[in-house]
Protein backbone atom coordinates (compact mmCIF):
# COMPACT_ATOMS: atom_id res chain seq x y z
CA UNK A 1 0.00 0.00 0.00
CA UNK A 2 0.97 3.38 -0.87
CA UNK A 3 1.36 6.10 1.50
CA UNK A 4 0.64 9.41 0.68
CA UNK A 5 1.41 12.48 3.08
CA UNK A 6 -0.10 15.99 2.35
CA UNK A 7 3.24 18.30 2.87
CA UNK A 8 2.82 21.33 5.71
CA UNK A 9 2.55 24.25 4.54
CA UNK A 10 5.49 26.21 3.38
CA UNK A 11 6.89 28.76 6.39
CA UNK A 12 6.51 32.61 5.10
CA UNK A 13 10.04 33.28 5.07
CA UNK A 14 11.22 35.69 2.26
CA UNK A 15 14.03 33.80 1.60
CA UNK A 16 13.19 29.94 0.38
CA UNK A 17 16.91 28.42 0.78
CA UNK A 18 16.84 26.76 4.00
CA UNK A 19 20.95 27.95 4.50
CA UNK A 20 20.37 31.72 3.37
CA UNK A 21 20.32 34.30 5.59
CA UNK A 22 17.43 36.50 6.58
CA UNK A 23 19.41 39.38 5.75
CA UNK A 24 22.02 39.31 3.10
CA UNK A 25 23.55 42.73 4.30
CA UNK A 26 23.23 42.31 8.35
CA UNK A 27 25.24 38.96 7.45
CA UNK A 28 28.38 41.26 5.39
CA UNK A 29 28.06 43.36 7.99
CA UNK A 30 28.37 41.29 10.77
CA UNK A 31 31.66 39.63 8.81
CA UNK A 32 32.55 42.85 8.40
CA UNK A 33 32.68 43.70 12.52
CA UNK A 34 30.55 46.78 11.25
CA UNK A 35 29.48 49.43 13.52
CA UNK A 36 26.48 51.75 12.90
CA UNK A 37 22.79 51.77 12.29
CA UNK A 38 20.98 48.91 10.00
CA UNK A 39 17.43 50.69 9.22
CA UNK A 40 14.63 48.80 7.61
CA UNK A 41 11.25 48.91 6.87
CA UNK A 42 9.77 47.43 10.88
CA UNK A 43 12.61 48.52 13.13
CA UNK A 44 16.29 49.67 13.61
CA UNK A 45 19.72 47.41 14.44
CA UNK A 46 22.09 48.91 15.88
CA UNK A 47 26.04 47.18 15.54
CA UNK A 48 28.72 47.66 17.30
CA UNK A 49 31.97 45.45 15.71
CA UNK A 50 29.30 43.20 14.17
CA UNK A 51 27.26 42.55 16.97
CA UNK A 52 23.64 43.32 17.75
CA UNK A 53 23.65 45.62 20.93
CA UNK A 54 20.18 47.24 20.63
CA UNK A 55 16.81 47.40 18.56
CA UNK A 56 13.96 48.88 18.35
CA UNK A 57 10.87 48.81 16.48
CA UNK A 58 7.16 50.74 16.37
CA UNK A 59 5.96 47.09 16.66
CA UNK A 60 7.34 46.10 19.81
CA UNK A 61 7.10 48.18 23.42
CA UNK A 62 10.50 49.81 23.95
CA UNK A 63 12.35 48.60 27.04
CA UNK A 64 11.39 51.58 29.38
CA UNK A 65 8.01 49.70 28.94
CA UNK A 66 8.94 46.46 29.71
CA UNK A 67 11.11 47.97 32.67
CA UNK A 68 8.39 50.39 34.04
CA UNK A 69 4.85 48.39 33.24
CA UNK A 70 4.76 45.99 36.14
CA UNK A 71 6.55 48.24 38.75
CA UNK A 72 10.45 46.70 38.05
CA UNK A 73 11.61 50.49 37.60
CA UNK A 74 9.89 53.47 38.58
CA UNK A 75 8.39 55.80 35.36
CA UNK A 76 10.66 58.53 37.59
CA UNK A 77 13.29 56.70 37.17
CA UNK A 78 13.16 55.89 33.78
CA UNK A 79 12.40 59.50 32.94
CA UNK A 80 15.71 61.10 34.88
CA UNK A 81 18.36 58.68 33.20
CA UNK A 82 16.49 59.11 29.56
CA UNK A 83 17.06 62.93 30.07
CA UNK A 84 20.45 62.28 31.01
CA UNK A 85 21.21 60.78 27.89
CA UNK A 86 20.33 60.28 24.06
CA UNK A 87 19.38 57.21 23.80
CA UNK A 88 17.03 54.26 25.40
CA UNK A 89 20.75 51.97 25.28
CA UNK A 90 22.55 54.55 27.05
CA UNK A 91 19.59 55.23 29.71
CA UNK A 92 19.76 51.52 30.64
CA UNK A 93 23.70 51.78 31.22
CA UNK A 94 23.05 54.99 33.57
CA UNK A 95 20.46 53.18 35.29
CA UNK A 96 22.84 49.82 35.77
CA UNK A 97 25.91 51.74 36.50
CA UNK A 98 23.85 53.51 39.68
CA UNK A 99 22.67 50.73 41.14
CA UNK A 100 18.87 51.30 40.44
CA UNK A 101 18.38 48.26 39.44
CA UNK A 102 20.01 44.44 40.16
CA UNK A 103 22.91 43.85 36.88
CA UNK A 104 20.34 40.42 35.87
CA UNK A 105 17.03 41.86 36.26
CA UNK A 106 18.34 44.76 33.54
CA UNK A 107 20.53 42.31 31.50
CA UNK A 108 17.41 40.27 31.12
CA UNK A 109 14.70 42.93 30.39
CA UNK A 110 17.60 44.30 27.50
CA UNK A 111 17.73 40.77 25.75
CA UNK A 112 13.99 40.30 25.86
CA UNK A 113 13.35 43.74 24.33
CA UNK A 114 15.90 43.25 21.84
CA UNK A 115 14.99 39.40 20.61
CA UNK A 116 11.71 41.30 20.30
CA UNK A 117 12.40 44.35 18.55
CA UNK A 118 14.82 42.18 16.17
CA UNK A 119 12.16 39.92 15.25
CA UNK A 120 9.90 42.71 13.50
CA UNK A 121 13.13 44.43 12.75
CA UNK A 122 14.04 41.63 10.51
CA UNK A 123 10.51 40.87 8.89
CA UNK A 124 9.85 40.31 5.44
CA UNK A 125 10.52 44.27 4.14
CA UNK A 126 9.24 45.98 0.45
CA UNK A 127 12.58 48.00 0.49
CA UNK A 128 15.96 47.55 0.99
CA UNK A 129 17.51 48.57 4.10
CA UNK A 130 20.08 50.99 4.76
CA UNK A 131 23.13 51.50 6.59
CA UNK A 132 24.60 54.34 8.25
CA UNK A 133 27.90 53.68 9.82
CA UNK A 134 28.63 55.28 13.19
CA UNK A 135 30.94 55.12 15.70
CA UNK A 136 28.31 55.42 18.44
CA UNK A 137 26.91 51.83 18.78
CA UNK A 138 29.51 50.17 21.60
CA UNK A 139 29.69 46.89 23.32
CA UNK A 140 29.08 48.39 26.73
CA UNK A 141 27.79 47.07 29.89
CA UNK A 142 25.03 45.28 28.91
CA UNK A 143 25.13 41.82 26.59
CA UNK A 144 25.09 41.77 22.98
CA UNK A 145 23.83 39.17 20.49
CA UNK A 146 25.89 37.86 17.78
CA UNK A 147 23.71 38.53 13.97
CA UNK A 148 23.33 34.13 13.48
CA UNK A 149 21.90 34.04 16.87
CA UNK A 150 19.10 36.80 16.25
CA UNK A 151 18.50 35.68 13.25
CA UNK A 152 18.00 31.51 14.16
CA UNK A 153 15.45 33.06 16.91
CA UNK A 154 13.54 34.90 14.46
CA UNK A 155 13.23 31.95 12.26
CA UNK A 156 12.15 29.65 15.31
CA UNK A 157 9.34 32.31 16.20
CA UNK A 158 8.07 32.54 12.61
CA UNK A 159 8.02 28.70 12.80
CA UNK A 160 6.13 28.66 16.11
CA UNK A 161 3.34 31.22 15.07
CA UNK A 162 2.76 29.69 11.75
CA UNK A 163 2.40 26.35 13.39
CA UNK A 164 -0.53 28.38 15.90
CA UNK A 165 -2.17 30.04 12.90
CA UNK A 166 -0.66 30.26 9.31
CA UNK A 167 -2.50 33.42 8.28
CA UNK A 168 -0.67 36.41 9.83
CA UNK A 169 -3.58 39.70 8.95
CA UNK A 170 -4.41 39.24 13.00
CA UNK A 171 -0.82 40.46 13.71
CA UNK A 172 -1.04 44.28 11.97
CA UNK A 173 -4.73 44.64 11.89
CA UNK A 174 -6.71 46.13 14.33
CA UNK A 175 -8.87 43.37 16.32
CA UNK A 176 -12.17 42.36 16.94
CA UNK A 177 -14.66 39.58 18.96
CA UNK A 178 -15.82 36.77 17.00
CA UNK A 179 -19.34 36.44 16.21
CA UNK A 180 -21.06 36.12 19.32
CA UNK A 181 -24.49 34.69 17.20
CA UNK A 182 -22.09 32.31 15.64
CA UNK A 183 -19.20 32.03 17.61
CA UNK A 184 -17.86 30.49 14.62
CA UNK A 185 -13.77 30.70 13.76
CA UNK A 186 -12.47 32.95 10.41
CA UNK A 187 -12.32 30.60 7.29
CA UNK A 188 -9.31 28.56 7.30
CA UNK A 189 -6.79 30.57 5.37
CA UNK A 190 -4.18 27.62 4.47
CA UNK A 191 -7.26 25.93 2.60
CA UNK A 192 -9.11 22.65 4.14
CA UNK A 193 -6.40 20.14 2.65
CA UNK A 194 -3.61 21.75 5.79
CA UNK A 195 -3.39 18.48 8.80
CA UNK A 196 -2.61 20.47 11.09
CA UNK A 197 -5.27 22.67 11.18
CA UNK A 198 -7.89 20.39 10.02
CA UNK A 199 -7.06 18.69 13.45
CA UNK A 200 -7.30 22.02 15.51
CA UNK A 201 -10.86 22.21 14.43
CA UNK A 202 -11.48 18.55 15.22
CA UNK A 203 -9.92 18.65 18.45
CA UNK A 204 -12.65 20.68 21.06
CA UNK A 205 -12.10 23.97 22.46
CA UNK A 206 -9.29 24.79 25.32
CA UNK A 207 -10.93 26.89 27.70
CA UNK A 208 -9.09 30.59 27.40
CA UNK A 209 -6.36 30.94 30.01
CA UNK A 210 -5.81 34.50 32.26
CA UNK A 211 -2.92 35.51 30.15
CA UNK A 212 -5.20 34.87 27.23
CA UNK A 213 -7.83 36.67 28.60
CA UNK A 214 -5.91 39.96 29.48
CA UNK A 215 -5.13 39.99 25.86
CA UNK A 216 -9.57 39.57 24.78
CA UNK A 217 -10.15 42.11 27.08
CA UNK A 218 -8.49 44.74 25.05
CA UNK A 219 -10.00 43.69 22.17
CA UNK A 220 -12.34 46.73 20.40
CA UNK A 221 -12.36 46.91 17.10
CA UNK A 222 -9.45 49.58 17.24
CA UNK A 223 -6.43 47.93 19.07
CA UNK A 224 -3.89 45.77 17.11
CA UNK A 225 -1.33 43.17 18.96
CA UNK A 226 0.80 45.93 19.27
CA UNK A 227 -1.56 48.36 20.73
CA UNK A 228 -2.10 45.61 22.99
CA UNK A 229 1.38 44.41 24.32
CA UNK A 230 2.50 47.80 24.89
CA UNK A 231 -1.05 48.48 27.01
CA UNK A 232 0.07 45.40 29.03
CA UNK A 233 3.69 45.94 29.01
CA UNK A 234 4.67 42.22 27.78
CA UNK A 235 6.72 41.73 24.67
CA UNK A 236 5.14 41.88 21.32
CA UNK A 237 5.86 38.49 19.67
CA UNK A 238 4.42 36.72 23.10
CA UNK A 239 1.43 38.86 22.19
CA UNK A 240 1.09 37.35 19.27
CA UNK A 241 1.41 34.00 20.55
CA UNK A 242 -1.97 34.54 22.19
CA UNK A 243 -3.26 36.60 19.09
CA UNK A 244 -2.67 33.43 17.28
CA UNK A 245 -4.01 30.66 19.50
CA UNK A 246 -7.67 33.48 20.71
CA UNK A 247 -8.03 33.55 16.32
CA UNK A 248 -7.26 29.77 15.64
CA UNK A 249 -9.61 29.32 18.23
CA UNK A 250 -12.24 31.56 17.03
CA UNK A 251 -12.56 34.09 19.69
CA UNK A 252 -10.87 37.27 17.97
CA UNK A 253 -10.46 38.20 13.74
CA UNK A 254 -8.79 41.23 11.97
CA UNK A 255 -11.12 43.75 11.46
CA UNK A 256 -12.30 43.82 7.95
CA UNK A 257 -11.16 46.70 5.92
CA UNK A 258 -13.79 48.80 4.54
CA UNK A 259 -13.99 48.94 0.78
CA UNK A 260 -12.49 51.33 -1.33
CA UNK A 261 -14.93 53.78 -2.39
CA UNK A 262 -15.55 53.74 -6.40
CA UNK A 263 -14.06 55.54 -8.77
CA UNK A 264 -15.90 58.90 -9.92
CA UNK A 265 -17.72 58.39 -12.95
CA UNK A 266 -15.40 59.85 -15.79
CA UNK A 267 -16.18 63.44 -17.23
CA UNK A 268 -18.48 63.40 -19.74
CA UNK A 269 -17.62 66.08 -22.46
CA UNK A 270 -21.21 67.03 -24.19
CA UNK A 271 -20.19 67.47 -27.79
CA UNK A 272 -24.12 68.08 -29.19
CA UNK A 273 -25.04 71.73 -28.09
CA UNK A 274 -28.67 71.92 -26.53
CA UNK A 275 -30.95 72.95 -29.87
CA UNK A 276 -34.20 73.99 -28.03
CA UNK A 277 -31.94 76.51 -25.79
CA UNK A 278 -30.25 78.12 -28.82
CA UNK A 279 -33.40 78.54 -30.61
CA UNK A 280 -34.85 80.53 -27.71
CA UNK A 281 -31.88 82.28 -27.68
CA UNK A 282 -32.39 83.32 -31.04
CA UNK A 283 -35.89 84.08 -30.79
CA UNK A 284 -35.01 86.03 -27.76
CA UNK A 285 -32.29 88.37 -29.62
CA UNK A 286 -34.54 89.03 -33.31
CA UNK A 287 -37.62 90.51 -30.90
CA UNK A 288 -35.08 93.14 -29.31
């Protein structure tokens, strides 16, 4: 007997080779030992002799959030070392140099907001990136990350959400509640011949757990994940690990986009002049 297995379905990486890199130009720059600023479309790198030593991104809460949202560092005290110096990396040195905070709790806070800024950083762009070298990036204080391992972590997270849910419009889109008449899930979006999700409708409902429910509760129609992470203070991509699992499971969708409007009608140019109107007209001017 012949077995046939369906394939999975393929992981939305923008490069296909399994042994490519995610980005041909962090990877010369990191043989390079570059220092200076890698700018792309979802976030900012910043190098120092190769090495990743910060990142940020408008997709992922900076690491005064992380640091002040659950009471680890005072807002005050965030606040004083920022205006101290130019730069969110530079603020957390200040803050570790004076004591303020224990060397591990800030070393840890730094690699989680940078994993997570790095992973949107390195997304799937529409335009190149660009890089500005500088001599400001340093390997300070606080731990750096070498470019492979950054970008084998972004690959295992892709992996992990697409596993969860393969269809990623829940991650930019603002959210809302499923159905509540229905309480039906969005249509499959990796078609009904995908196992793996054929199986997650088969298999019955997990009950939503506190962590997920945080997230549901901030759910309105207007909020995306990111609105969302940075109103709870957790990282982004563990965000959308719940994001993922509340819209395989049916409870949340992406809003749906309104349509575009239609196109005005195109000008009409009247070429046949109005007859009745140029007779009066006429009449008009041979009684004067």
């Amino acid at each position: 007997m012949t077995v046939v297995s369906t394939p999975p379905p393929a992981l939305p990486v923008r490069d296909k080779g399994a042994g490519r890199a995610l980005s041909p130009m962090l990877t010369r720059l990191a043989e390079e030992r570059a220092t200076g600023v890698l700018v792309r479309e979802h976030g900012v790198l910043h190098l120092a002799e190769g090495r990743v030593v910060h990142a940020e991104s408008p997709l992922a809460p900076g690491l005064d959030v992380l640091l002040t949202a659950h009471g680890t560092l005072a807002a005050t005290a965030w606040q004083q070392a920022a205006a101290r110096t130019t730069g969110p990396l530079l603020a957390a040195e200040l803050l570790l140099r004076s004591g303020v905070l224990p060397t591990g709790a800030l070393e840890l806070c730094h690699l989680d907001a940078l994993y997570d800024a790095g992973y949107f950083a390195l997304a799937p762009s529409s335009t190149p990136g660009r890089f500005r070298y500088d001599s400001t990036p340093r390997l300070g204080p606080l731990p750096s990350v070498p470019v492979v391992a950054l970008e084998r972590e972004t690959l295992r997270r892709r992996l992990l959400l697409h596993r969860l849910w393969p269809d990623p419009a829940a991650d930019t889109a603002p959210l809302i509640r499923a159905d509540p008449a229905t309480g039906r899930a969005p249509a499959n979006p990796a078609g009904p011949t995908t196992p793996g999700i054929r199986a997650a409708r088969a298999a019955p409902a997990t009950p939503v757990t506190p962590r997920q429910r945080a997230v549901l509760d901030r759910v309105d129609g207007v909020r995306t994940a990111a609105d969302i992470a940075r109103n709870l203070g957790r990282q982004a991509f563990h965000t959308l690990v719940d994001v993922r699992r509340l819209t395989a499971a049916g409870e949340i969708a992406p809003a749906p986009t309104a349509p575009a409007p239609p196109p005005p009608p195109p000008y009409q140019v009247t070429t046949d002049p109005d007859i009745a109107l140029l007779k009066r007209l006429r009449d008009a001017l041979e009684a004067l």
